[in-house]
C-alpha atoms as a PDB file:
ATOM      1  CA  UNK A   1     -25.952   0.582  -2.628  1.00  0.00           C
ATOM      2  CA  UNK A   2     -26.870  -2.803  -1.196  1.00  0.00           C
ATOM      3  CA  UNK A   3     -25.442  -4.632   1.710  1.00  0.00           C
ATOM      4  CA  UNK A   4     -23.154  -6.514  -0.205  1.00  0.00           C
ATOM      5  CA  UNK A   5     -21.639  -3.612  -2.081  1.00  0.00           C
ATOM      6  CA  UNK A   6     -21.741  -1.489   1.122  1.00  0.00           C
ATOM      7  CA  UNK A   7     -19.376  -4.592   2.401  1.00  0.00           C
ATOM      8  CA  UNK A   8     -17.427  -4.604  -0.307  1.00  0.00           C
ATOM      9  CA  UNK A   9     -16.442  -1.070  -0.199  1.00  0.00           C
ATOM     10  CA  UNK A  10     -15.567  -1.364   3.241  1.00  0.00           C
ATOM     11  CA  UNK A  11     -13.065  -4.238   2.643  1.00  0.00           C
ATOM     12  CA  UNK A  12     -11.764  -1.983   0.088  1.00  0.00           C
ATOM     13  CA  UNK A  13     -10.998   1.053   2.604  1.00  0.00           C
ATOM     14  CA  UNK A  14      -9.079  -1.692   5.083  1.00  0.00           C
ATOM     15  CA  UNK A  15      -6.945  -2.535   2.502  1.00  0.00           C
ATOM     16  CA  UNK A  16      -6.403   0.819   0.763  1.00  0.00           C
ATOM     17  CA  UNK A  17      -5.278   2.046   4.358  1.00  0.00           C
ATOM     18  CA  UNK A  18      -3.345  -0.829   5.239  1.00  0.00           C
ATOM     19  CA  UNK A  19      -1.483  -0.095   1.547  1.00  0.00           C
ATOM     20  CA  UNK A  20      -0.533   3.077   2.610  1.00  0.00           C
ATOM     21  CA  UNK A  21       1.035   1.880   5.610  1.00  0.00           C
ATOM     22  CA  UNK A  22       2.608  -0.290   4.196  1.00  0.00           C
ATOM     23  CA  UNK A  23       4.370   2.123   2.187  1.00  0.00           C
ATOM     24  CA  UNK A  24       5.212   4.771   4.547  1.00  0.00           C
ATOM     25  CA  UNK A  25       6.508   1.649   6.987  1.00  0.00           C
ATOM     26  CA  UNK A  26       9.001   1.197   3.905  1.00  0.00           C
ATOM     27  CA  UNK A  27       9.805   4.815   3.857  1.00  0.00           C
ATOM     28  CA  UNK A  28      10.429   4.991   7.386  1.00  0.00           C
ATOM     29  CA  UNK A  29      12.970   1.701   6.793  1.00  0.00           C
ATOM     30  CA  UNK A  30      15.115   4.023   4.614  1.00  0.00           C
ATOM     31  CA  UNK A  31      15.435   0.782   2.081  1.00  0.00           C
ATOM     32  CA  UNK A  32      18.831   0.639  -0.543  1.00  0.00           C
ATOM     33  CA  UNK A  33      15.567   1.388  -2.903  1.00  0.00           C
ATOM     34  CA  UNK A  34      12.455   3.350  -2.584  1.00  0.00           C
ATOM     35  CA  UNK A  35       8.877   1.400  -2.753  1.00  0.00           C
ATOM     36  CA  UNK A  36       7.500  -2.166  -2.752  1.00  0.00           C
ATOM     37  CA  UNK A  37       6.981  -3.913  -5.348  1.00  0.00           C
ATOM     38  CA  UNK A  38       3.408  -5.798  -5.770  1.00  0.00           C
ATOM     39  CA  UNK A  39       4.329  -9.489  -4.665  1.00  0.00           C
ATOM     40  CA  UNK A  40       6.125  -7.340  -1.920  1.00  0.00           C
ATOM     41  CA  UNK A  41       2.680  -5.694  -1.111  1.00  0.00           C
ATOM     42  CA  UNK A  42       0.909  -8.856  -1.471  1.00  0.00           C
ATOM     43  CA  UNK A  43       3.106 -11.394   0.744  1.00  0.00           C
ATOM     44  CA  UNK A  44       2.686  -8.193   3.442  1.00  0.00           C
ATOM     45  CA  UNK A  45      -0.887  -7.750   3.444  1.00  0.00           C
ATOM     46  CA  UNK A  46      -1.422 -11.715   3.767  1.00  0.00           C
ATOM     47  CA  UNK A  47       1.388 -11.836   6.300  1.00  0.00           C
ATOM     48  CA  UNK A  48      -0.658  -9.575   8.479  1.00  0.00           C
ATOM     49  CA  UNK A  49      -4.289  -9.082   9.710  1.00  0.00           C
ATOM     50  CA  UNK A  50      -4.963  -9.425   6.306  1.00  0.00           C
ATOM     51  CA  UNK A  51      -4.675 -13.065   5.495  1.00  0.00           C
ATOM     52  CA  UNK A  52      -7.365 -13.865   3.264  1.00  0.00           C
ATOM     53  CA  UNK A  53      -7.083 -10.782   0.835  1.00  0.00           C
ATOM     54  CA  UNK A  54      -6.594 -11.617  -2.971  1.00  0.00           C
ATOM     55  CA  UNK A  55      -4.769 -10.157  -5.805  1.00  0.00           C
ATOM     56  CA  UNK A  56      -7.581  -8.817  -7.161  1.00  0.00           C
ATOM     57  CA  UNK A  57      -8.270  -6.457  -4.067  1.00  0.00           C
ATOM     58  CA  UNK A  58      -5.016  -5.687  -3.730  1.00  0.00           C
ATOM     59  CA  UNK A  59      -5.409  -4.677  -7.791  1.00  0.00           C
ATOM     60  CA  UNK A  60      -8.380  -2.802  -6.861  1.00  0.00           C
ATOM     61  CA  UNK A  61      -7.002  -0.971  -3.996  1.00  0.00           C
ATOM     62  CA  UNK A  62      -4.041  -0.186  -5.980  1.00  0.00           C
ATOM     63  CA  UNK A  63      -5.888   1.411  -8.911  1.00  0.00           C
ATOM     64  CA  UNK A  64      -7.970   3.131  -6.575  1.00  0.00           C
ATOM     65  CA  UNK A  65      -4.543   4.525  -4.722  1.00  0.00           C
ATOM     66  CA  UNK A  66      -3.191   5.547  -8.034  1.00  0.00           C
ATOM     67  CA  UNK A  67      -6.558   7.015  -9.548  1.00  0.00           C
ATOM     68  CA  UNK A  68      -6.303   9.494  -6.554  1.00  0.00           C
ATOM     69  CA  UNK A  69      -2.475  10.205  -6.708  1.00  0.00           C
ATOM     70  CA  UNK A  70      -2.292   9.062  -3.293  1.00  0.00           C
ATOM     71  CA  UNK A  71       0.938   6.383  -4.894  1.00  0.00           C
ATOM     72  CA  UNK A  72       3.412   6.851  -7.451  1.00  0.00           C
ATOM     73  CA  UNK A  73       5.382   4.258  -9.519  1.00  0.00           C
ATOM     74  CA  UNK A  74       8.561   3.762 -10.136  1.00  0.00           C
ATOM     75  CA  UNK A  75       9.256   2.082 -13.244  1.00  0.00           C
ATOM     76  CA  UNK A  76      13.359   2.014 -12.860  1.00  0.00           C
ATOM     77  CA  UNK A  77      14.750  -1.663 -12.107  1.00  0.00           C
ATOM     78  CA  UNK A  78      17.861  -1.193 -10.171  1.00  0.00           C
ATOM     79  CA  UNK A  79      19.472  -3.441  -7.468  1.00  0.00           C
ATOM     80  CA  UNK A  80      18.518  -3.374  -3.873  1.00  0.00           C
ATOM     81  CA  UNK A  81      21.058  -4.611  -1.629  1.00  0.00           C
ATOM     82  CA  UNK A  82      19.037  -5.092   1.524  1.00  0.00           C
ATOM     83  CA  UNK A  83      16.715  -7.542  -0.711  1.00  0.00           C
ATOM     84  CA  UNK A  84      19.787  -8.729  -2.465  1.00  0.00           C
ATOM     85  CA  UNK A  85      18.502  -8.923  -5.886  1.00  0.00           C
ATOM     86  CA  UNK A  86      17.021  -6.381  -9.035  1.00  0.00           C
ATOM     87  CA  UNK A  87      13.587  -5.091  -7.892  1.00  0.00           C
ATOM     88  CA  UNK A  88      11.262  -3.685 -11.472  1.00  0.00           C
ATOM     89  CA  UNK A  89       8.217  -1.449 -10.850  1.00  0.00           C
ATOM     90  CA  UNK A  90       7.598  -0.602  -7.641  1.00  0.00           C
ATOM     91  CA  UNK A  91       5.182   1.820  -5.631  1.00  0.00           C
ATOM     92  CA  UNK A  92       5.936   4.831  -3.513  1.00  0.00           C
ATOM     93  CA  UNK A  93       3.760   6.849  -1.185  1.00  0.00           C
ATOM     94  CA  UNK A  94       2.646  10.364  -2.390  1.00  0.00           C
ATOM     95  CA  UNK A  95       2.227  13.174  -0.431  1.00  0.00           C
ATOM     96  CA  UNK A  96      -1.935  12.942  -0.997  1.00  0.00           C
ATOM     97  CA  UNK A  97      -1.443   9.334   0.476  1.00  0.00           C
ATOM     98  CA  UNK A  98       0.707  10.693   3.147  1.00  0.00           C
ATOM     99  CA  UNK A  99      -1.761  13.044   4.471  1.00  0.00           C
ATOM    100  CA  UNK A 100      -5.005  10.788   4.223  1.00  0.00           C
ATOM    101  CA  UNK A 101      -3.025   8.248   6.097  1.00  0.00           C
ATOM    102  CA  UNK A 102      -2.034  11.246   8.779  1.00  0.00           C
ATOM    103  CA  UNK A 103      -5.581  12.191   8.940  1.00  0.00           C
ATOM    104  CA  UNK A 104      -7.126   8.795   9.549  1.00  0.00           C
ATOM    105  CA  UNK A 105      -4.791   7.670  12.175  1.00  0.00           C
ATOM    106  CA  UNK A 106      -5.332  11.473  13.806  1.00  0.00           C
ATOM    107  CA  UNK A 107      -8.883  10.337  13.981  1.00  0.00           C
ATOM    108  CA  UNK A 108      -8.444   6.997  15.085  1.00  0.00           C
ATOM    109  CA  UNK A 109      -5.661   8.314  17.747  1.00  0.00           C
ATOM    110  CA  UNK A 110      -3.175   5.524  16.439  1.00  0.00           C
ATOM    111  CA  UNK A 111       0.567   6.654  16.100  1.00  0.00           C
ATOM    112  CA  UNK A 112       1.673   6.113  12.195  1.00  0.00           C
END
């Protein structure tokens, strides 16, 4: 793997991570509806420490996330009151995700 690739991954693991927080932040919230949608995800992740992150990371952290089962979609549309409008597919943290998130802030001695 070269330097760049090496880089790349590691931008990769920031996000993926900062996904799953994300999500379990939402869970935490006790929302009218479960998950975020992706423009949800997106407008959080560039609202944060993550500024300059694109859609296409976000896609490929997201894929990743799902290729492990560490999220789960929901596919329902129903209406969320706290948002006050219809919210469509959305994504939910899985157990897997749960516990990889538990584990690396364990090891990094943050508080999820």
């Amino acid at each position: 793997m070269d330097e760049e690739q090496e880089e790349r991954a590691l931008e990769l693991g920031v996000i993926l991570l900062e996904v799953l927080r994300l999500l379990n932040k939402s869970e935490e919230e006790a929302s009218t509806v479960e998950g975020l949608e992706h423009h949800e995800l997106f407008t959080l992740l560039r609202g944060g420490p993550h500024a300059t992150v694109t859609i296409e990371e976000l896609d490929a952290a997201i894929a990743t996330l799902l290729g492990n089962r560490m999220v789960s979609v929901l596919e329902d549309s129903q209406y969320a009151w706290d948002r006050g409008r219809i919210v469509g597919r959305r994504y939910t943290l899985a157990l897997p995700g749960k516990e990889y998130l538990l584990l690396k802030n364990e090891r990094s001695g943050r508080i999820a």
